[in-house]
C-alpha atoms as a PDB file:
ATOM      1  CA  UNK A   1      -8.674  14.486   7.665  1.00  0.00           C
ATOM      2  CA  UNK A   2      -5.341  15.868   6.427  1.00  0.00           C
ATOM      3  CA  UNK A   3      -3.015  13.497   4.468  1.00  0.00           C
ATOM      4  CA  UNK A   4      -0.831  11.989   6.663  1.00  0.00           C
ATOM      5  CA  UNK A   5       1.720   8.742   6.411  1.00  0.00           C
ATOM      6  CA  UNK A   6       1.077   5.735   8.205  1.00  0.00           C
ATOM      7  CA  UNK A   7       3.500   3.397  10.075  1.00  0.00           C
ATOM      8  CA  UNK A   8       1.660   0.442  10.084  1.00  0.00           C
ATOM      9  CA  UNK A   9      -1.232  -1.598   7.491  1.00  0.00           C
ATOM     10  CA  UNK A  10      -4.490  -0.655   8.098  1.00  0.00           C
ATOM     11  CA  UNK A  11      -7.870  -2.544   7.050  1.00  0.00           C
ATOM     12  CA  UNK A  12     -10.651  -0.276   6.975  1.00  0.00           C
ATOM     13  CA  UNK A  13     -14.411  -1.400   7.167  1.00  0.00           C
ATOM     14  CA  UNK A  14     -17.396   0.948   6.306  1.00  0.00           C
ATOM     15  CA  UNK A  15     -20.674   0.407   8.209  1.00  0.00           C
ATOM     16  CA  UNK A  16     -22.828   3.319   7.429  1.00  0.00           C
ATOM     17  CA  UNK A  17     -22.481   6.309   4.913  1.00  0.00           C
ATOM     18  CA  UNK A  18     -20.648   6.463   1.342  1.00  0.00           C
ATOM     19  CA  UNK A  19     -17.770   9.034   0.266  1.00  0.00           C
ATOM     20  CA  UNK A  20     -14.546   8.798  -0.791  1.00  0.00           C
ATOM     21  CA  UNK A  21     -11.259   7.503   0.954  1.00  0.00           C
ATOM     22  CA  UNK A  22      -7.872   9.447  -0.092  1.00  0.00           C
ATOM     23  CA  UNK A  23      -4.748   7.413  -0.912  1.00  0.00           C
ATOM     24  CA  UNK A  24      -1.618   8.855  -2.252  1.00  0.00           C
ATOM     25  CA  UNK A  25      -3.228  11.242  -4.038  1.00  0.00           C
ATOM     26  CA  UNK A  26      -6.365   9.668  -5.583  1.00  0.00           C
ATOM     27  CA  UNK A  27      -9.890   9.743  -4.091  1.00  0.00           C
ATOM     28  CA  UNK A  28     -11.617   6.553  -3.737  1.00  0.00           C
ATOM     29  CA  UNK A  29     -15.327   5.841  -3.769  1.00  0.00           C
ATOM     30  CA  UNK A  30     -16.438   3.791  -1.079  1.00  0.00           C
ATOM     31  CA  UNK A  31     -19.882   2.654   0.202  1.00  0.00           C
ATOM     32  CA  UNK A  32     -21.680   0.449   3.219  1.00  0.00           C
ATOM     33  CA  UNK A  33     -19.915  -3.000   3.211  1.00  0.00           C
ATOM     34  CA  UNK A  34     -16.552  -1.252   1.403  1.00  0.00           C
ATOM     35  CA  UNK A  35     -13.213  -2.249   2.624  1.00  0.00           C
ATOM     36  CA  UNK A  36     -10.283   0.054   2.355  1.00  0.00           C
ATOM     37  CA  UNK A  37      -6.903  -1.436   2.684  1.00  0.00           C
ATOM     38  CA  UNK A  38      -4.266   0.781   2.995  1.00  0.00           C
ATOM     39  CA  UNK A  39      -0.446  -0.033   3.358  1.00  0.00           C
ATOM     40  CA  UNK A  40       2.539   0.852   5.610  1.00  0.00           C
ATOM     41  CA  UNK A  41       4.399   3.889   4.354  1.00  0.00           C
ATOM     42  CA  UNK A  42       1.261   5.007   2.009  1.00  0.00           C
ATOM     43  CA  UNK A  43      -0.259   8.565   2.042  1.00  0.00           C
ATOM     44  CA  UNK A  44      -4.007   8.767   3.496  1.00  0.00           C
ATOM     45  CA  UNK A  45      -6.737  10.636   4.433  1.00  0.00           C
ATOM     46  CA  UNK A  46     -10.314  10.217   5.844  1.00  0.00           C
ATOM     47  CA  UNK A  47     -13.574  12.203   4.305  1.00  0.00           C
ATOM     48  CA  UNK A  48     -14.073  15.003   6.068  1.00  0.00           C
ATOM     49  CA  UNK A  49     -17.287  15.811   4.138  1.00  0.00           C
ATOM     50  CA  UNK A  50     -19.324  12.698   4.771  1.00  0.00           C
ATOM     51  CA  UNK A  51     -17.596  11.722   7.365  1.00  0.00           C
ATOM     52  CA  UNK A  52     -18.927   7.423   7.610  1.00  0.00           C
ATOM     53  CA  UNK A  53     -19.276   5.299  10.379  1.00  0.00           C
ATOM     54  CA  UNK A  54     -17.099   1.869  10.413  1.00  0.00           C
ATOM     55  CA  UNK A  55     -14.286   0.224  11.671  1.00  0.00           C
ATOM     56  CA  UNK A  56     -10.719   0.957  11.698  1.00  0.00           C
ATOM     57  CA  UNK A  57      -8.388  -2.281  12.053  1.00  0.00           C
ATOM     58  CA  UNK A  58      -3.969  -1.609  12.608  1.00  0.00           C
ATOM     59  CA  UNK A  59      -1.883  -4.317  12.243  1.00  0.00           C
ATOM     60  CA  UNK A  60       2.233  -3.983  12.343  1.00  0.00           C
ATOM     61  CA  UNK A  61       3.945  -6.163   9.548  1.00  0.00           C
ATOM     62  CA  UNK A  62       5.092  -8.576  12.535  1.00  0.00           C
ATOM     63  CA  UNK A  63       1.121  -8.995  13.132  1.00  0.00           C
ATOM     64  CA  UNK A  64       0.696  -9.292   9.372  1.00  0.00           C
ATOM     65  CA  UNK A  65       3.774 -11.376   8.593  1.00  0.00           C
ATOM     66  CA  UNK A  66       2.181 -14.352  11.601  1.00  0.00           C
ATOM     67  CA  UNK A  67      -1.076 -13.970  10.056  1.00  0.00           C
ATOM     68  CA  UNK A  68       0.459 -14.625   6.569  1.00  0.00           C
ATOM     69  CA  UNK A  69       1.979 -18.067   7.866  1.00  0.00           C
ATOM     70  CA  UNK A  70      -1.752 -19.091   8.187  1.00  0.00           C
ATOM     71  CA  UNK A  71      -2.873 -18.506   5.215  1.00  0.00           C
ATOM     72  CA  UNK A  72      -0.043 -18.697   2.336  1.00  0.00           C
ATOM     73  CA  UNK A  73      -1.488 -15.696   0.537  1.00  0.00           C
ATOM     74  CA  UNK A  74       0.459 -12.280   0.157  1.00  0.00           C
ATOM     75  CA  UNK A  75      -2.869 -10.253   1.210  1.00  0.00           C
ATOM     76  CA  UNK A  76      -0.542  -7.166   2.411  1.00  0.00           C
ATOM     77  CA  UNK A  77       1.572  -6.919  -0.595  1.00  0.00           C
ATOM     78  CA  UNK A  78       2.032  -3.690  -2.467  1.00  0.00           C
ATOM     79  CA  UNK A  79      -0.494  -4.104  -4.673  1.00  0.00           C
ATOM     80  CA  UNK A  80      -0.028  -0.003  -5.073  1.00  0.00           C
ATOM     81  CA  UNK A  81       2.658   0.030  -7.323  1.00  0.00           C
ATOM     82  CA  UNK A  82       0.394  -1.842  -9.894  1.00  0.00           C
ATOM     83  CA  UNK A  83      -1.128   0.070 -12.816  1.00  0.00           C
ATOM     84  CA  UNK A  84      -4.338  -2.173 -11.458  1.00  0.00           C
ATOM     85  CA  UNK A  85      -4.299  -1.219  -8.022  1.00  0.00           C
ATOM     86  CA  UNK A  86      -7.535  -0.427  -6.654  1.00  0.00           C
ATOM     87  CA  UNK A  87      -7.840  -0.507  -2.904  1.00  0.00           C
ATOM     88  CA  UNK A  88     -11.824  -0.630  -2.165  1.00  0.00           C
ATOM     89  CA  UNK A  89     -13.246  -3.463  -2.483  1.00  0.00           C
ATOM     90  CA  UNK A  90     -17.134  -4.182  -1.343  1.00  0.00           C
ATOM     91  CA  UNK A  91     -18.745  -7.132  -0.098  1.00  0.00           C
ATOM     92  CA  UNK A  92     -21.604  -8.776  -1.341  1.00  0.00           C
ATOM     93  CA  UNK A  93     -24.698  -8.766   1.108  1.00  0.00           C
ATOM     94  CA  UNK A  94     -23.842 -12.636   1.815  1.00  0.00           C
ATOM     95  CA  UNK A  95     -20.235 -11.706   2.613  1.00  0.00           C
ATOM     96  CA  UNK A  96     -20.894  -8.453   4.086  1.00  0.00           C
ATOM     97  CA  UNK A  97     -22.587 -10.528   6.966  1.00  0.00           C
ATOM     98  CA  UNK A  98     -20.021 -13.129   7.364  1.00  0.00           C
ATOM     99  CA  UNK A  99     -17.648 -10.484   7.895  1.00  0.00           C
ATOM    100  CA  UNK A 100     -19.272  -8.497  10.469  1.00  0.00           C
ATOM    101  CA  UNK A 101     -19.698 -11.361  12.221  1.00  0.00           C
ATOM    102  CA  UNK A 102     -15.565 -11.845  12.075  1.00  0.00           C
ATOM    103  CA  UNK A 103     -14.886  -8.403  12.825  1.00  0.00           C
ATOM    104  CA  UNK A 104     -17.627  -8.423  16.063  1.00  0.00           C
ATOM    105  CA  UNK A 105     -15.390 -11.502  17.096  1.00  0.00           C
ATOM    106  CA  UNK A 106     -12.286  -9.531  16.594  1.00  0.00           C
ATOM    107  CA  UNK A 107     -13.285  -6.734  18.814  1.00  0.00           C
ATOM    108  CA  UNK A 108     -14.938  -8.870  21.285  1.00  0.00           C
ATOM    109  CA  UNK A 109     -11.515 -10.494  21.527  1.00  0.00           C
ATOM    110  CA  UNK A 110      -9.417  -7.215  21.905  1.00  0.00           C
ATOM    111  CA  UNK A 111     -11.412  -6.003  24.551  1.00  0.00           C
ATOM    112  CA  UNK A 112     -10.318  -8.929  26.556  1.00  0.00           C
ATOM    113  CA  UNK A 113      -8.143  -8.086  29.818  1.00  0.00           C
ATOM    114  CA  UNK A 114      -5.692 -10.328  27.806  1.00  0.00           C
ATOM    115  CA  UNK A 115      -6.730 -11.227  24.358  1.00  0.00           C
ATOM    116  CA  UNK A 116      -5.265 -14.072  22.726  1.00  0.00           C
ATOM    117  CA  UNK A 117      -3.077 -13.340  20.153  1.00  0.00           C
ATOM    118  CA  UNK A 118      -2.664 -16.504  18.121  1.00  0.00           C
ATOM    119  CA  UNK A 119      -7.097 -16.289  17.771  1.00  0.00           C
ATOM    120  CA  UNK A 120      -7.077 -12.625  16.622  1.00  0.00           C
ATOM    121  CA  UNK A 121      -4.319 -13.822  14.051  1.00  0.00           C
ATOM    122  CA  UNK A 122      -6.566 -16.462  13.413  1.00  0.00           C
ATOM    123  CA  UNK A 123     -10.049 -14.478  12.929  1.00  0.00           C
ATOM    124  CA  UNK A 124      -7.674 -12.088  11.293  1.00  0.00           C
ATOM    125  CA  UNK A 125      -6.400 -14.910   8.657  1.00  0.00           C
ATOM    126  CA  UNK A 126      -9.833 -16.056   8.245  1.00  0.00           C
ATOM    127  CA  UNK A 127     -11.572 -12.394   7.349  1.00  0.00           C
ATOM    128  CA  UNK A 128      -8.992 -12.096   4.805  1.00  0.00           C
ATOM    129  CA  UNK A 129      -9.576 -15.201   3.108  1.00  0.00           C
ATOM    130  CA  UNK A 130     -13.431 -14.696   2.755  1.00  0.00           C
ATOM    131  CA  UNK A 131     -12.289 -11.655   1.179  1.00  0.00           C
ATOM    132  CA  UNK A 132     -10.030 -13.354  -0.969  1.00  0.00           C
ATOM    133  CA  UNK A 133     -13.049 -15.014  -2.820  1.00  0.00           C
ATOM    134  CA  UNK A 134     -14.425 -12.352  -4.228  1.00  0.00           C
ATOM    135  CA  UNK A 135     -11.412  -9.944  -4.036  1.00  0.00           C
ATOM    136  CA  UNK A 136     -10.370  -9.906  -7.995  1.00  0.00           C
ATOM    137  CA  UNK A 137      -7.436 -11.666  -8.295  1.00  0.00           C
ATOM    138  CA  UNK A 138      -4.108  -9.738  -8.366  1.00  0.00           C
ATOM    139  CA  UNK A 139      -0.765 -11.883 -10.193  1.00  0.00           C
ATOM    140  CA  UNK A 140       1.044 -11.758  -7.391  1.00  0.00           C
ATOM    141  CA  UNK A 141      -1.454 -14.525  -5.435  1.00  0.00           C
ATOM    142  CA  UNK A 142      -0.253 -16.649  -8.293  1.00  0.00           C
ATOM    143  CA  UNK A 143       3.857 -16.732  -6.980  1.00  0.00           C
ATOM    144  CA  UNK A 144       5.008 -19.250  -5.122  1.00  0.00           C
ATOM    145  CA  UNK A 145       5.916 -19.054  -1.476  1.00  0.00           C
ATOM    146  CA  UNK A 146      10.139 -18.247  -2.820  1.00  0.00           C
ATOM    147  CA  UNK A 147       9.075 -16.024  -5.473  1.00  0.00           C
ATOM    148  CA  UNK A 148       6.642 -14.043  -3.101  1.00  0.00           C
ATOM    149  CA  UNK A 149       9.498 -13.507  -0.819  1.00  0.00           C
ATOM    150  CA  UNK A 150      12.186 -12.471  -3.203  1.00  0.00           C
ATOM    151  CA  UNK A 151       9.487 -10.320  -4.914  1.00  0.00           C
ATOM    152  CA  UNK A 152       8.538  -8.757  -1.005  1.00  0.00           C
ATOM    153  CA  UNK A 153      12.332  -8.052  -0.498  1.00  0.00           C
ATOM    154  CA  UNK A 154      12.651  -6.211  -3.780  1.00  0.00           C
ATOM    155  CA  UNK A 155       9.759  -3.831  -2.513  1.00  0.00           C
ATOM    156  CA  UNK A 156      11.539  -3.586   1.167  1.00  0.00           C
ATOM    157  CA  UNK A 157      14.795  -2.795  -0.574  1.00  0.00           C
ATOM    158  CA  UNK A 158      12.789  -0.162  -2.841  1.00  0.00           C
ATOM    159  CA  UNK A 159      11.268   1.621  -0.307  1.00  0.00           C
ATOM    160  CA  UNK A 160      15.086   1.307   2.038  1.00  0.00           C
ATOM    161  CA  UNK A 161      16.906   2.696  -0.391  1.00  0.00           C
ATOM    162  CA  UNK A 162      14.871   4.791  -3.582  1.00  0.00           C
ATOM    163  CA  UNK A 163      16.612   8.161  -2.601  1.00  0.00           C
ATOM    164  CA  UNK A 164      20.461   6.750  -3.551  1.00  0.00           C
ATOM    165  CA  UNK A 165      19.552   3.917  -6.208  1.00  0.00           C
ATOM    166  CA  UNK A 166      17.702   3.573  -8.909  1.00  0.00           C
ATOM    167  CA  UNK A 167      18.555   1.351 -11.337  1.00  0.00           C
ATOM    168  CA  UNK A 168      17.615  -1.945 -11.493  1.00  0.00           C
ATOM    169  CA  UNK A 169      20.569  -4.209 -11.973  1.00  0.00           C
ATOM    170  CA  UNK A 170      21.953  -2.619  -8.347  1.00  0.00           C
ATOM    171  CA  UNK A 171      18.656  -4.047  -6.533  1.00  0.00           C
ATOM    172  CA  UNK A 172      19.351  -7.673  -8.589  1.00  0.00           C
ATOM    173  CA  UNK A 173      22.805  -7.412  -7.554  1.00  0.00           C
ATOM    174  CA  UNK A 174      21.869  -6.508  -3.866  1.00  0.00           C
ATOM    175  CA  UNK A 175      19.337  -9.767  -4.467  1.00  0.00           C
ATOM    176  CA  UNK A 176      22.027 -11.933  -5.716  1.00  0.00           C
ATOM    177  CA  UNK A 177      20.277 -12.190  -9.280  1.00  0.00           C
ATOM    178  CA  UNK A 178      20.722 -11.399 -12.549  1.00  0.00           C
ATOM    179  CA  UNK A 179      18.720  -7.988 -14.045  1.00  0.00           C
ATOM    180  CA  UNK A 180      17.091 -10.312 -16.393  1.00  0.00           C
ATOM    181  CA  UNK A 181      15.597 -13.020 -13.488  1.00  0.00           C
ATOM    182  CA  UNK A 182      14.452  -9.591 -11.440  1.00  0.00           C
ATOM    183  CA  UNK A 183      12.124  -8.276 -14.223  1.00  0.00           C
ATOM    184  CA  UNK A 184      11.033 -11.902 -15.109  1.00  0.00           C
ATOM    185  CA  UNK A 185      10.025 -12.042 -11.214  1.00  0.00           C
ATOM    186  CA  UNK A 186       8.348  -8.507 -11.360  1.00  0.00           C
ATOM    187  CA  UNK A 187       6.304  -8.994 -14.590  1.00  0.00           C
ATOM    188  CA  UNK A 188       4.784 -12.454 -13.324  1.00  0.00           C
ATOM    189  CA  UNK A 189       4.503 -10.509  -9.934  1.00  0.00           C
ATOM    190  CA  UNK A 190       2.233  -7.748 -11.068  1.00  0.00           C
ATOM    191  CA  UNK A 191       3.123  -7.445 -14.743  1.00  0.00           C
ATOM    192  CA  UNK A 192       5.730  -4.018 -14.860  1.00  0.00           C
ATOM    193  CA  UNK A 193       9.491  -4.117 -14.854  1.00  0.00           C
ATOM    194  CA  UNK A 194      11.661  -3.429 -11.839  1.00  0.00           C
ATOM    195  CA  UNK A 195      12.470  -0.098 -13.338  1.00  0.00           C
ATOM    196  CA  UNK A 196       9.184   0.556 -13.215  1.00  0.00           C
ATOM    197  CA  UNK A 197       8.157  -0.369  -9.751  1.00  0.00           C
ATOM    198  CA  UNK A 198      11.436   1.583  -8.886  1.00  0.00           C
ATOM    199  CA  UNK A 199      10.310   5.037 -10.935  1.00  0.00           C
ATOM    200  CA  UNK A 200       6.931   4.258  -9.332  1.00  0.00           C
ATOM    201  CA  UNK A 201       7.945   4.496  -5.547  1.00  0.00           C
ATOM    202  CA  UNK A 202      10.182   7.372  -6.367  1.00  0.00           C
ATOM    203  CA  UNK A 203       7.286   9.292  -7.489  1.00  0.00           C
ATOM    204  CA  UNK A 204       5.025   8.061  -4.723  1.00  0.00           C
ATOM    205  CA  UNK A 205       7.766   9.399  -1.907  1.00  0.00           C
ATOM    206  CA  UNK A 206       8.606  12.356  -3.795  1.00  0.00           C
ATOM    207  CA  UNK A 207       5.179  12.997  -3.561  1.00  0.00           C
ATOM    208  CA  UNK A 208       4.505  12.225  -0.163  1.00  0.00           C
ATOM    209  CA  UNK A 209       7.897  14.562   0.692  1.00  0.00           C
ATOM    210  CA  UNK A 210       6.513  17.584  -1.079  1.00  0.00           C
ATOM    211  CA  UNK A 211       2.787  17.284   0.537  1.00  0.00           C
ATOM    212  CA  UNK A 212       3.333  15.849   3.806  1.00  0.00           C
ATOM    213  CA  UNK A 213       6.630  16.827   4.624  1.00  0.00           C
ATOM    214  CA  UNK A 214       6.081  20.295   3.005  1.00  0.00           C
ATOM    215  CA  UNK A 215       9.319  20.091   1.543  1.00  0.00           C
ATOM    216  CA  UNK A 216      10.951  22.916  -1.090  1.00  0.00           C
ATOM    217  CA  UNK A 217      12.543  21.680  -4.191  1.00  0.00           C
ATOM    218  CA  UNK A 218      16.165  22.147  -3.497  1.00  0.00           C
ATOM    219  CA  UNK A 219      15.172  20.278  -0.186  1.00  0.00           C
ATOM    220  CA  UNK A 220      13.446  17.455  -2.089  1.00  0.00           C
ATOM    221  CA  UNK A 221      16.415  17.352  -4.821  1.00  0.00           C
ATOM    222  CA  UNK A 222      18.753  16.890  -1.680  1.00  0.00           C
ATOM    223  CA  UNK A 223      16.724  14.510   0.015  1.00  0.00           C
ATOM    224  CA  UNK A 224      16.896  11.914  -3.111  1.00  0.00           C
ATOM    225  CA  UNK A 225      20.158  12.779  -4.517  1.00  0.00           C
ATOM    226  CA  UNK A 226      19.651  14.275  -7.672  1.00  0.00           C
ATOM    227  CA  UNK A 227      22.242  16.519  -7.628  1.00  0.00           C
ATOM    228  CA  UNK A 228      20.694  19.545  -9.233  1.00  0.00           C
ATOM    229  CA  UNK A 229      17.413  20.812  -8.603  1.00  0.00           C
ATOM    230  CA  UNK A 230      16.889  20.560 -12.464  1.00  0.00           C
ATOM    231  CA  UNK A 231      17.296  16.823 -12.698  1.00  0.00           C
ATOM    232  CA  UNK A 232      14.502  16.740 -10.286  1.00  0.00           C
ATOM    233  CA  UNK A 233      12.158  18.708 -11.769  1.00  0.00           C
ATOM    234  CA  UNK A 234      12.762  16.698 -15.082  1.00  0.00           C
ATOM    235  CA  UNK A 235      12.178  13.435 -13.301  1.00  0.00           C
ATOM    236  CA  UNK A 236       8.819  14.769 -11.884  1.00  0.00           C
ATOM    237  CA  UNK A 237       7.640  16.099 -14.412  1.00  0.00           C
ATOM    238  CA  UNK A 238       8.498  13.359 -16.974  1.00  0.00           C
ATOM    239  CA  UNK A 239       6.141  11.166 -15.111  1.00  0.00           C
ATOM    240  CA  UNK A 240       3.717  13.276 -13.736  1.00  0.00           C
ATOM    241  CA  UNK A 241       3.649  15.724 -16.470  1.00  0.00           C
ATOM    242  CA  UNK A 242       3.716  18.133 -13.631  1.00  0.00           C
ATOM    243  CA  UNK A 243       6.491  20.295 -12.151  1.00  0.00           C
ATOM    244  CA  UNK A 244       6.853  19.278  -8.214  1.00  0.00           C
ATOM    245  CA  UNK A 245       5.666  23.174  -7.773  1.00  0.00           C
ATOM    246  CA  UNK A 246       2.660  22.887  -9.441  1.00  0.00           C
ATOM    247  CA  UNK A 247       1.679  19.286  -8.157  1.00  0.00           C
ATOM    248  CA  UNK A 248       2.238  21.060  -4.599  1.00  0.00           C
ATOM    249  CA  UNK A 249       0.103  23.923  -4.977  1.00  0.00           C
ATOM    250  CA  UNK A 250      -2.771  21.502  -6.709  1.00  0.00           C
ATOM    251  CA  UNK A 251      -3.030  19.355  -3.432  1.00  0.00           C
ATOM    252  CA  UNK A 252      -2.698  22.465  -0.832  1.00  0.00           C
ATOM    253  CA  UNK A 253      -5.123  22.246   1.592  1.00  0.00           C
END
């Protein structure tokens, strides 16, 4: 129930109760027939107060990455560096039973003495695109299969390398493309520059670092290279309109 990182995607499915599911510092309202998607490397927490009944689905982004060649359709992407993001998203009562019925195959599967991984990928694919229906769309469905790759790497990069660099013409130079063609991709992708998506996953870790992590300022300032602890607390708060003190203190406990 505490905030903790995770290592791999996870695809949550509520059953039975209603609450709200914590992600990188936000509360989201769920309810029976929600799905909760939550990505590698994001901040999370279960509801300790209701505390529902449902189904909790890991996947590693080799799993994912298989399942992807199925179905075309960037379902895992980092939708959470989009002003839009939302990451519950509930099922009609039609779909809400075609689902279970996927997921019941899915663990029926698993608990095989040797389940076949090329039919979970393939239930897996499948669940995802009835979702897809009625999942509003996000832009990034509408790249192609090169864009959505160059657009994925610019994320991996991000999230390698956001405590040395960032500016955006050194990711479109690590990309072999011009700064121009990067933010082109990005706002077609999910509509924000690449300086924003950058300033965006900065905060997110910085975040994560002070909460999870439990780390000081001069430690955090270290961590990301910004020299002084000053320049910092001036990025932070520029964007949060907190200091990384008083952010800290409001998510305690």
């Amino acid at each position: 129930f505490q905030p903790h990182r995770l290592e791999f995607h996870s695809l949550i499915y509520i059953s039975e109760g209603e609450g709200g599911h914590f992600i990188d510092f936000h509360r989201y309202p769920f309810e029976v027939g929600s799905f909760i998607m939550v990505h590698r490397g994001q901040a999370h927490a279960f509801d300790a107060k209701s505390q529902p009944k449902g189904i909790g689905m890991f996947f590693t982004d080799d799993f994912v990455s298989k399942a992807h060649s199925n179905i075309r359709m960037p379902f895992f992407a980092p939708h959470h560096l989009s002003n839009a993001y939302c990451p519950v998203f509930t099922c009609s009562p039609d779909l809400k039973a075609r689902c279970e019925t996927l997921l019941d195959e899915l663990r029926l599967e698993q608990e095989q003495l040797n389940p076949n991984t090329l039919l979970l990928q393939l239930l897996f694919s499948s669940l995802l695109i009835m979702l897809s229906r009625e999942k509003p769309a996000n832009a990034i469905y509408h790249l192609n299969t090169s864009q959505s790759e160059r657009f994925l790497h610019f994320i991996d990069l991000i999230q390698e390398n956001c405590a040395v660099i960032r500016d955006a013409a050194s990711y479109a130079e690590m990309m072999n493309m011009t700064y121009k063609s990067l933010n082109q991709l990005c706002k077609r992708a999910i509509n924000q520059t690449a300086k924003h998506l950058i300033d965006v996953y900065t905060i997110l870790e910085l975040k994560r670092s002070l909460v999870i992590d439990d780390l000081a300022v001069q430690d955090l300032a270290e961590r990301f290279h910004f020299g002084e602890d000053s320049n910092c607390v001036k990025f932070f708060k520029k964007h949060t309109h907190l200091t990384p003190a008083q952010f800290k203190t409001q998510f305690q406990g």
